[in-house]
C-alpha atoms as a PDB file:
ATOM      1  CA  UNK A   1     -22.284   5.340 -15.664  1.00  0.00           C
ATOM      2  CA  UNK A   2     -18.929   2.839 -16.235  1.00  0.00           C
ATOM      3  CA  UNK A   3     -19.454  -0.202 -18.022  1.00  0.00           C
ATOM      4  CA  UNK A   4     -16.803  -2.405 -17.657  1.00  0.00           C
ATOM      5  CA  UNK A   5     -15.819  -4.996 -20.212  1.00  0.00           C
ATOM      6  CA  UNK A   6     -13.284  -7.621 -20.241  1.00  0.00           C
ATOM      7  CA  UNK A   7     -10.188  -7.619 -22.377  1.00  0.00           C
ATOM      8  CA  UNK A   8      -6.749  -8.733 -21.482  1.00  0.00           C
ATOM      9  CA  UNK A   9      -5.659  -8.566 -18.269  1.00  0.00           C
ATOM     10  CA  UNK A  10      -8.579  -7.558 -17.111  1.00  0.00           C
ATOM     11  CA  UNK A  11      -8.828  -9.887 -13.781  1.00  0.00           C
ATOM     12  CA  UNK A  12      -5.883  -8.260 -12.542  1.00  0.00           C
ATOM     13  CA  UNK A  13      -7.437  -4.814 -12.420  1.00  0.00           C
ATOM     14  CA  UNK A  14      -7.995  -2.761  -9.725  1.00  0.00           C
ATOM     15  CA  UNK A  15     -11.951  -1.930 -10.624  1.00  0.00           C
ATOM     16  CA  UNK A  16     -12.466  -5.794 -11.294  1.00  0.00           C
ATOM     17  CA  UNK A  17     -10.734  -7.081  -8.300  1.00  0.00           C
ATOM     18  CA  UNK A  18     -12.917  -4.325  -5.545  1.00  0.00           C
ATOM     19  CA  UNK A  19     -16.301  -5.184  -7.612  1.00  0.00           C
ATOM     20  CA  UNK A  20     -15.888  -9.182  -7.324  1.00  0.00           C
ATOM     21  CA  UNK A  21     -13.767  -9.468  -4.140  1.00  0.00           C
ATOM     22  CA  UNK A  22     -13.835  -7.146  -1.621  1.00  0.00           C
ATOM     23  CA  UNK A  23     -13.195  -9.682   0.818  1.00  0.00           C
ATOM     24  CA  UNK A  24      -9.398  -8.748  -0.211  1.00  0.00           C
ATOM     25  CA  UNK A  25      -8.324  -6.155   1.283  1.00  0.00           C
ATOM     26  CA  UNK A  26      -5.403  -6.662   2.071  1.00  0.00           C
ATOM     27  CA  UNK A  27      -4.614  -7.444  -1.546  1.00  0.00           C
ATOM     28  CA  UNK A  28      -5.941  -4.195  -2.697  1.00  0.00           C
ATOM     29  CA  UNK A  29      -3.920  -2.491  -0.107  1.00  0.00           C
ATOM     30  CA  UNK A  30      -0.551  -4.414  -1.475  1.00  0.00           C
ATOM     31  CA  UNK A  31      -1.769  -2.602  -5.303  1.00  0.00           C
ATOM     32  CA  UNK A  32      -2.633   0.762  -4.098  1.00  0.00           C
ATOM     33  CA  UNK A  33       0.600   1.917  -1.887  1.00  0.00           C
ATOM     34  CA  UNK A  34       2.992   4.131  -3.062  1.00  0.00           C
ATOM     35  CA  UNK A  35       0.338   4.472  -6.874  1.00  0.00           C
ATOM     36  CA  UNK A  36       2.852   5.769  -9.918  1.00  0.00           C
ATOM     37  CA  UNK A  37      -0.177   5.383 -12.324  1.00  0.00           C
ATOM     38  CA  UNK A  38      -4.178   6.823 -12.533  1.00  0.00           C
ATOM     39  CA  UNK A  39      -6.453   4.842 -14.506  1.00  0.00           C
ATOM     40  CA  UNK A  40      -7.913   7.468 -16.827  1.00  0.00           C
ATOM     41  CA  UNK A  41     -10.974   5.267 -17.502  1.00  0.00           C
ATOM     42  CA  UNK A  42     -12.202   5.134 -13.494  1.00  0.00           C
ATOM     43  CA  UNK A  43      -9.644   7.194 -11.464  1.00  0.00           C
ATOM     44  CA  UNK A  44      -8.450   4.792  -9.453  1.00  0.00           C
ATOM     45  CA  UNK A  45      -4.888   4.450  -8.879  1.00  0.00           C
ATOM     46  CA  UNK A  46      -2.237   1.796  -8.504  1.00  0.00           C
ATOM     47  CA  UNK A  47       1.362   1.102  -7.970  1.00  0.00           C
ATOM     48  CA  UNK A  48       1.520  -1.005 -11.469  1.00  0.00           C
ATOM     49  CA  UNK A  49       0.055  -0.296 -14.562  1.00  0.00           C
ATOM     50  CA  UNK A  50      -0.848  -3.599 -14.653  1.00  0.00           C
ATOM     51  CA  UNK A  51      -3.742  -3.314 -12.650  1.00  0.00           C
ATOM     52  CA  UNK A  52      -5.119  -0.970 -14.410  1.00  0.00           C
ATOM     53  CA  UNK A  53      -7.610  -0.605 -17.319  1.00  0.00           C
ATOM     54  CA  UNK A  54      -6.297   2.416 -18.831  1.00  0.00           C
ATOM     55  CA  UNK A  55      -2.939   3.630 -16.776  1.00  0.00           C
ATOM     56  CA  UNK A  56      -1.029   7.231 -16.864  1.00  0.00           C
ATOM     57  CA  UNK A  57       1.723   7.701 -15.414  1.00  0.00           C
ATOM     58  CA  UNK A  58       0.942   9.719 -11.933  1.00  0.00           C
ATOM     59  CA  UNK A  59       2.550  12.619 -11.660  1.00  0.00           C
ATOM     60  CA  UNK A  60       2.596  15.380  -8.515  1.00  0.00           C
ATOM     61  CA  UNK A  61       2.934  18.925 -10.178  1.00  0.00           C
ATOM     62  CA  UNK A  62       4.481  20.064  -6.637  1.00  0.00           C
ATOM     63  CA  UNK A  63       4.413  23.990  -6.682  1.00  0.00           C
ATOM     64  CA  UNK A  64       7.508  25.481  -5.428  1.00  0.00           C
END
């Protein structure tokens, strides 16, 4: 089980933003396309690191 906690930043996080407002989708649509960064606290990814809690850089290990 997650427990999340507030700390800076926090209200512009992906896992805070879908748990209060899901109402904005369209919003979370806008922080989610094209994601260069993984939150490796919930999985979720982003286009910003910004709006995540704990962001990696996302990268594709394309075999070739």
């Amino acid at each position: 089980m997650i427990i999340l906690t507030k700390h800076k930043g926090h209200d512009k996080h992906l896992c805070k933003i879908i748990v209060g407002d899901m109402e904005e989708i369209e919003k979370i649509k806008r922080l989610v396309y094209d994601p260069k960064f993984i939150c490796a606290k919930c999985g979720r990814a982003a286009n910003k690191e910004e709006n995540l809690c704990e962001p990696q850089k996302l990268v594709f290990d394309i075999p070739s």
